[in-house]
C-alpha atoms as a PDB file:
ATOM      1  CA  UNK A   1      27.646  -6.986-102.349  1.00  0.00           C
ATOM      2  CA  UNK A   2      27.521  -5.083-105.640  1.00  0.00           C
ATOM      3  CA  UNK A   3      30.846  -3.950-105.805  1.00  0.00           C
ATOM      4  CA  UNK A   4      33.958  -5.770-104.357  1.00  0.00           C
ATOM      5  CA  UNK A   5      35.482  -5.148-100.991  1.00  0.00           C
ATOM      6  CA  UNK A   6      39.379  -4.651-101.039  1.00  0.00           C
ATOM      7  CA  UNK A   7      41.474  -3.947 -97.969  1.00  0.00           C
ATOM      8  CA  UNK A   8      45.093  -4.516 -96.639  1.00  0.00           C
ATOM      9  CA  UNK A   9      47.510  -3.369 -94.208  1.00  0.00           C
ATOM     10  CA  UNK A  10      49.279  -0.090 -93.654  1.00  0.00           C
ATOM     11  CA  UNK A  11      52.220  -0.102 -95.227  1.00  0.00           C
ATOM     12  CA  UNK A  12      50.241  -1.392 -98.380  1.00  0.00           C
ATOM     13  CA  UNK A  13      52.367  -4.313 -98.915  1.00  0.00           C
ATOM     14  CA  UNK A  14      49.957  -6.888 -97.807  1.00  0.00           C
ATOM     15  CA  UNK A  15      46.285  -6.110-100.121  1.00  0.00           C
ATOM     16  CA  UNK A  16      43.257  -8.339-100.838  1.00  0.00           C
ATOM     17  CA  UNK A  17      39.950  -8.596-102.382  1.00  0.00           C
ATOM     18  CA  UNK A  18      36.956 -10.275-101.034  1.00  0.00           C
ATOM     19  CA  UNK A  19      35.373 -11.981-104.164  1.00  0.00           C
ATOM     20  CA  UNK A  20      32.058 -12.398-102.173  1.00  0.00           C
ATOM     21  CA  UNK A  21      30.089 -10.652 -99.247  1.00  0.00           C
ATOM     22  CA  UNK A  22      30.971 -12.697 -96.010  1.00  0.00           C
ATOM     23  CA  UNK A  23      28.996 -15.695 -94.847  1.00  0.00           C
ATOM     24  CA  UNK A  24      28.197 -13.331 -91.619  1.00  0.00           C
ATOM     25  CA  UNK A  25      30.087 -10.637 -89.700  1.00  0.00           C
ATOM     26  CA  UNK A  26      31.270 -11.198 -86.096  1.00  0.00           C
ATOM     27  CA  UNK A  27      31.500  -8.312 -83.591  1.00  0.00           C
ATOM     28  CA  UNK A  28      33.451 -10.558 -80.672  1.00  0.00           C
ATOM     29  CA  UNK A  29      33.328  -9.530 -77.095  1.00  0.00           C
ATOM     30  CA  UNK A  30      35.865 -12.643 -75.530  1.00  0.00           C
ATOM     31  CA  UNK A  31      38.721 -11.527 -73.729  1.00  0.00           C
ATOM     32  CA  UNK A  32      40.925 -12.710 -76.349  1.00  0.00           C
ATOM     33  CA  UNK A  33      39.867 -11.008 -78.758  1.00  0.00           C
ATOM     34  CA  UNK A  34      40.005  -7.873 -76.783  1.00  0.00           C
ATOM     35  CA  UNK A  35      43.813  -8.374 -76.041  1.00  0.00           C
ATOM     36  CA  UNK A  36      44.238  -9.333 -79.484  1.00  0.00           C
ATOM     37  CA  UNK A  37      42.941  -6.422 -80.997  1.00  0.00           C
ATOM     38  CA  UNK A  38      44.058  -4.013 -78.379  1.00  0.00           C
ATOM     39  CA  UNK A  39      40.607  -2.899 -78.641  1.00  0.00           C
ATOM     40  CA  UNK A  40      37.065  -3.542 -76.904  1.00  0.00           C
ATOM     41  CA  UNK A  41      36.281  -6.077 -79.403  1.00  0.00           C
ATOM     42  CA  UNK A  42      37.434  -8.148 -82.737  1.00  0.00           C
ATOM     43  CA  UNK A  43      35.122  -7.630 -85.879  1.00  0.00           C
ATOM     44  CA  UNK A  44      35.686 -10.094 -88.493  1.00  0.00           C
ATOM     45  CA  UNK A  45      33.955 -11.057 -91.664  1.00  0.00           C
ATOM     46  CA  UNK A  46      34.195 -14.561 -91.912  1.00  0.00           C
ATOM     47  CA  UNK A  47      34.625 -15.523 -95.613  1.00  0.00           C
ATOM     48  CA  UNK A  48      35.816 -18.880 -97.804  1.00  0.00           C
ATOM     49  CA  UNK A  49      39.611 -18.593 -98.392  1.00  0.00           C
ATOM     50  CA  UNK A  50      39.506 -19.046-101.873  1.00  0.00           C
ATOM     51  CA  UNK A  51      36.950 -15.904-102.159  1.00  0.00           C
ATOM     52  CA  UNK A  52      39.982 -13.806-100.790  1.00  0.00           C
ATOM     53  CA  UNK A  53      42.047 -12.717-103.299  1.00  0.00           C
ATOM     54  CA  UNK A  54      45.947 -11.629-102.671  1.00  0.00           C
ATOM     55  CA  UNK A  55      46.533  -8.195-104.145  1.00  0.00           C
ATOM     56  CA  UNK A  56      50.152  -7.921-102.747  1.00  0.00           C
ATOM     57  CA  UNK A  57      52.156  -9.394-100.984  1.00  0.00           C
ATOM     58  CA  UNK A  58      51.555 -12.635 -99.009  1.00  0.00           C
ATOM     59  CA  UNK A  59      50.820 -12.306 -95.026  1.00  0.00           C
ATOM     60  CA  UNK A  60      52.831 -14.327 -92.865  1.00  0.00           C
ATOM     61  CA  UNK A  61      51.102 -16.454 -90.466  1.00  0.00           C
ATOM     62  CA  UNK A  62      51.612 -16.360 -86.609  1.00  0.00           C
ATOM     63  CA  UNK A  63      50.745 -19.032 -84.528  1.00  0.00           C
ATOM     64  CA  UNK A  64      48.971 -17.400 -81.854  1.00  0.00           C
ATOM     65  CA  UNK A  65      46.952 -18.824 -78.594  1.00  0.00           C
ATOM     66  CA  UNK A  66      43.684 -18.867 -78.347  1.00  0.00           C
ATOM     67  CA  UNK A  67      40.544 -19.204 -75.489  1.00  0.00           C
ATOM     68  CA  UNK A  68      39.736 -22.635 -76.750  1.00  0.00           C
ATOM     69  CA  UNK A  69      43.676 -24.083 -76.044  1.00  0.00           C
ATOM     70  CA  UNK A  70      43.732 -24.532 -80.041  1.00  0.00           C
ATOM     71  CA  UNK A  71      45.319 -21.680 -80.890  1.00  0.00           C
ATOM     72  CA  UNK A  72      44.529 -19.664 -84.123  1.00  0.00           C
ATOM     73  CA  UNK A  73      47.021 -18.334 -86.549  1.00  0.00           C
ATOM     74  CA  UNK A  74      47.199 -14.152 -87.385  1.00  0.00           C
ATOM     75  CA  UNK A  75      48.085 -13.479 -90.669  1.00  0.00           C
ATOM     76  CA  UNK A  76      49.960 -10.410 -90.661  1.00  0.00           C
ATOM     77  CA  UNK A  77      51.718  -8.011 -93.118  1.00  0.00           C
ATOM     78  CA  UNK A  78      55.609  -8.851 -92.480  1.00  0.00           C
ATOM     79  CA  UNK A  79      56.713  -5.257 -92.485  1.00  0.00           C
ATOM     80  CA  UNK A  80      53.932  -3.261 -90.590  1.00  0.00           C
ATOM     81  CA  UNK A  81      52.675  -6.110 -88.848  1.00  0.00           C
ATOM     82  CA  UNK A  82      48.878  -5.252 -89.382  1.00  0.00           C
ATOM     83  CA  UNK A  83      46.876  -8.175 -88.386  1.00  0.00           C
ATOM     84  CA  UNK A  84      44.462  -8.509 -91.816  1.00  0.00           C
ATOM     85  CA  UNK A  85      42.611 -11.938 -91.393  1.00  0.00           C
ATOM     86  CA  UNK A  86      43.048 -14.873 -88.880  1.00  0.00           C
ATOM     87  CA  UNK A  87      42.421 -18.956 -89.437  1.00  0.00           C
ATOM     88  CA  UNK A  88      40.693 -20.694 -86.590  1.00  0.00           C
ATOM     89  CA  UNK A  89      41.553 -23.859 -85.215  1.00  0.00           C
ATOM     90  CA  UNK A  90      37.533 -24.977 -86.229  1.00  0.00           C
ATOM     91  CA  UNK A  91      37.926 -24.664 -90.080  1.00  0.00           C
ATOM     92  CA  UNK A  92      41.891 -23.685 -90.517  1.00  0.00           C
ATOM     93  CA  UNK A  93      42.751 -22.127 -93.879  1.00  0.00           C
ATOM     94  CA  UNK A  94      39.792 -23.075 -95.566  1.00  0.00           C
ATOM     95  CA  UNK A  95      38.493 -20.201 -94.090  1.00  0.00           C
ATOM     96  CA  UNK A  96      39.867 -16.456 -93.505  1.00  0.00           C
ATOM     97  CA  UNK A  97      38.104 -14.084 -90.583  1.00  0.00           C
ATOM     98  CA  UNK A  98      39.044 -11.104 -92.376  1.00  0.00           C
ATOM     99  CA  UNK A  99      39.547  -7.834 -89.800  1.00  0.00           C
ATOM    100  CA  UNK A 100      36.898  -5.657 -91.276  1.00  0.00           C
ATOM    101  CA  UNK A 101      38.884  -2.466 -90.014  1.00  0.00           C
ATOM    102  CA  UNK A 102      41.500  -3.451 -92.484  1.00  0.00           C
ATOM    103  CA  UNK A 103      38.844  -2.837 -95.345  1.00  0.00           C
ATOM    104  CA  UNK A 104      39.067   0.303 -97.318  1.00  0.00           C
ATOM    105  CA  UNK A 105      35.312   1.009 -96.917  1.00  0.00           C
ATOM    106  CA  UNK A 106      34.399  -0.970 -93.383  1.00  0.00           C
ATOM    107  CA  UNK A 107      31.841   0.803 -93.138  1.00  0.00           C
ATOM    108  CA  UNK A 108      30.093  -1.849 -95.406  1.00  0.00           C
ATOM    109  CA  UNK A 109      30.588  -4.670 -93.002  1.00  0.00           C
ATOM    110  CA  UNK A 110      28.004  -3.870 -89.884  1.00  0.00           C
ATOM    111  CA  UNK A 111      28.042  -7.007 -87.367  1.00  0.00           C
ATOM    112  CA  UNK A 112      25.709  -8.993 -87.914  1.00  0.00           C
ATOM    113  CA  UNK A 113      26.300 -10.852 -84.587  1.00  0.00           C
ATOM    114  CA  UNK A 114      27.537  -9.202 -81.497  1.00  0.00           C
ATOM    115  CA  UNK A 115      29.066 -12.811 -79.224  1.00  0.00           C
ATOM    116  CA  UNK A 116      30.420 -13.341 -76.077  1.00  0.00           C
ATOM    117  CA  UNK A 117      28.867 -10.047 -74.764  1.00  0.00           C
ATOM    118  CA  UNK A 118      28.624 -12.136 -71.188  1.00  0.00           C
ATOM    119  CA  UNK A 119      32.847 -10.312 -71.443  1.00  0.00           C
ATOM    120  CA  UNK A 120      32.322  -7.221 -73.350  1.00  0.00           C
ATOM    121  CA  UNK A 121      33.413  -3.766 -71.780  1.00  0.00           C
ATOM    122  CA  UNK A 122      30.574  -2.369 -69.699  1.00  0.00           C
ATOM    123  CA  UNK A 123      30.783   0.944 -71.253  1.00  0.00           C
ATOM    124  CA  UNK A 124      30.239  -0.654 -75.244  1.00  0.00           C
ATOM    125  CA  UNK A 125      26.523   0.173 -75.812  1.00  0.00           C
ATOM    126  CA  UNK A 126      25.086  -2.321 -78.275  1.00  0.00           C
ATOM    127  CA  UNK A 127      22.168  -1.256 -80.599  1.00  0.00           C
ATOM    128  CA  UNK A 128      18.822  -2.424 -79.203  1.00  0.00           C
ATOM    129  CA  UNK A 129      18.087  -4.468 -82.506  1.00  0.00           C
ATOM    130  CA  UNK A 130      21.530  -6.032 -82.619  1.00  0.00           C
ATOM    131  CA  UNK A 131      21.444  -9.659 -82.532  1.00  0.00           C
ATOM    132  CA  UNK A 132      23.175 -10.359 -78.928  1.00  0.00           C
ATOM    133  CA  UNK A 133      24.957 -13.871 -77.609  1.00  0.00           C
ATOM    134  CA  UNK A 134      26.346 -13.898 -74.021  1.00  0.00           C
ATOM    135  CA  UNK A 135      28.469 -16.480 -75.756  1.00  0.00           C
ATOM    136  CA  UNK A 136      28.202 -17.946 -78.907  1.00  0.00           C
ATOM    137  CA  UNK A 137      25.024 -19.302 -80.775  1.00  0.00           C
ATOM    138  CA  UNK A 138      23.630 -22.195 -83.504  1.00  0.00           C
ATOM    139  CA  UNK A 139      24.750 -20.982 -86.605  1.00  0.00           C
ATOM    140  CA  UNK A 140      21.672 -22.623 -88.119  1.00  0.00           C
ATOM    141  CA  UNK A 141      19.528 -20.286 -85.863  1.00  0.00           C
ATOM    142  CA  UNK A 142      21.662 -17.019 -87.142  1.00  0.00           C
ATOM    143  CA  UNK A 143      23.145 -17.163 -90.140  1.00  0.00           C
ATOM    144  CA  UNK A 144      20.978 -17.314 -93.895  1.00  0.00           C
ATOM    145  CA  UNK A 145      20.122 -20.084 -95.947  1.00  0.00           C
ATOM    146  CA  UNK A 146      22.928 -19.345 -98.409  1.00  0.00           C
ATOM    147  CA  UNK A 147      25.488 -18.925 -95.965  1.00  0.00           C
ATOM    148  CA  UNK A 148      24.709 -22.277 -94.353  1.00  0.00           C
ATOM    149  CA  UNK A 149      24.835 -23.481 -97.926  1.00  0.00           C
ATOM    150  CA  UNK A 150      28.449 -22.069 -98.450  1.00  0.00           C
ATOM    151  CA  UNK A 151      29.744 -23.312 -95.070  1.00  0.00           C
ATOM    152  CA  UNK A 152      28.219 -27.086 -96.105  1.00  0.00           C
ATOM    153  CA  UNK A 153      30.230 -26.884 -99.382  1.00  0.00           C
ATOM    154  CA  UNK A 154      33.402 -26.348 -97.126  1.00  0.00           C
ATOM    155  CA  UNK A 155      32.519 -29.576 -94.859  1.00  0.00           C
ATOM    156  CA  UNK A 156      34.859 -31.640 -97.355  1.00  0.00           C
ATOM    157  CA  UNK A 157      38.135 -29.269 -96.788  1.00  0.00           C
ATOM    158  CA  UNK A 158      37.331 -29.157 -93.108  1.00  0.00           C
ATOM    159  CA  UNK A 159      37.054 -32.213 -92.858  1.00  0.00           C
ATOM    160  CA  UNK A 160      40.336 -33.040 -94.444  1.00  0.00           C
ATOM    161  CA  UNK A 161      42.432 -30.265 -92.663  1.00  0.00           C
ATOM    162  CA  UNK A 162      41.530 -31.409 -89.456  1.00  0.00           C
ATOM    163  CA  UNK A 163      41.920 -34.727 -90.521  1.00  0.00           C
ATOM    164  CA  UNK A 164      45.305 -33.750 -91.313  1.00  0.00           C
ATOM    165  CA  UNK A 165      45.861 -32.350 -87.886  1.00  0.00           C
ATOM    166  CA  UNK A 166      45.111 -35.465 -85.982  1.00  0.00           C
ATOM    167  CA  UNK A 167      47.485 -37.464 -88.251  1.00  0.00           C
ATOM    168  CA  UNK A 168      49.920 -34.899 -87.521  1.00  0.00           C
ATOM    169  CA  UNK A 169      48.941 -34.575 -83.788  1.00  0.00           C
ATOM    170  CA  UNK A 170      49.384 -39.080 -83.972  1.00  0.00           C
ATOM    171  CA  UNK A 171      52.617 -39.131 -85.139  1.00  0.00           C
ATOM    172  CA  UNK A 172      54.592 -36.999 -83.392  1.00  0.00           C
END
């Protein structure tokens, strides 16, 4: 990325800056994502939380369900309610999925992995070079050297937070 990416919501309270490209870009297919986004599919640019920078003002976080029973949380802008970024149950807030249509220039986030296609609409035609999952895939088989690299260096906060959850989850 030679320049920065910034985005936000709609109202412009809620703005960001992505300090680094994304580790990859997800076009997602799933069901979920489909009645999440209101839309044929999710694309998110999956990127370390602490590369996201907070323009404005801070998103609030909504617990939402997910496919996998774990549930995800939506951080939204509390006045518009533009869904900019989401937190997985797999790596929590160490990570941010950033909605690439709340970029100011998306058009510099292509997917670089179209998944669960086995659910996408039949009338979404996918580029015949596009790299295609009927679900999901081995990240070590898709995504570069130094984004496997950047995920690793995250293994110690992941680890933690979902250490943290099963403590949690144990005493109450």
């Amino acid at each position: 990325m030679s320049e920065l990416l910034e985005g936000g919501c709609d109202c412009g309270r809620v703005r960001y800056r992505l300090l680094s490209a994304p580790m990859i870009v997800h076009c997602c297919h799933c069901r979920w994502c489909q009645r999440g986004s209101g839309a044929s599919f999710a694309l998110n640019a999956v990127v370390e939380a602490d590369r996201v920078e907070c323009l404005g003002e801070t998103p609030e976080l909504v617990d939402t369900p997910s496919a996998s029973g774990a549930g995800q949380q939506i951080a939204r802008c509390p006045q518009c309610r533009v869904a900019v970024w989401s937190h997985y149950a797999g790596s929590g807030p160490v990570t941010r999925f950033v909605r690439v249509g709340t970029l100011d220039e998306p058009d510099r986030c292509p997917p670089d992995v179209h998944i669960f296609t086995s659910s996408k609409q039949p009338w979404v035609t996918l580029p015949a070079d596009a790299r295609v999952f009927a679900e999901f895939y081995k990240p070590a088989e898709v995504w570069t050297a130094e984004a496997r690299a950047r995920w690793a260096a995250l293994a110690p906060q992941i680890k933690a937070y979902r250490e943290s959850l099963a403590a949690a989850q144990a005493a109450g």
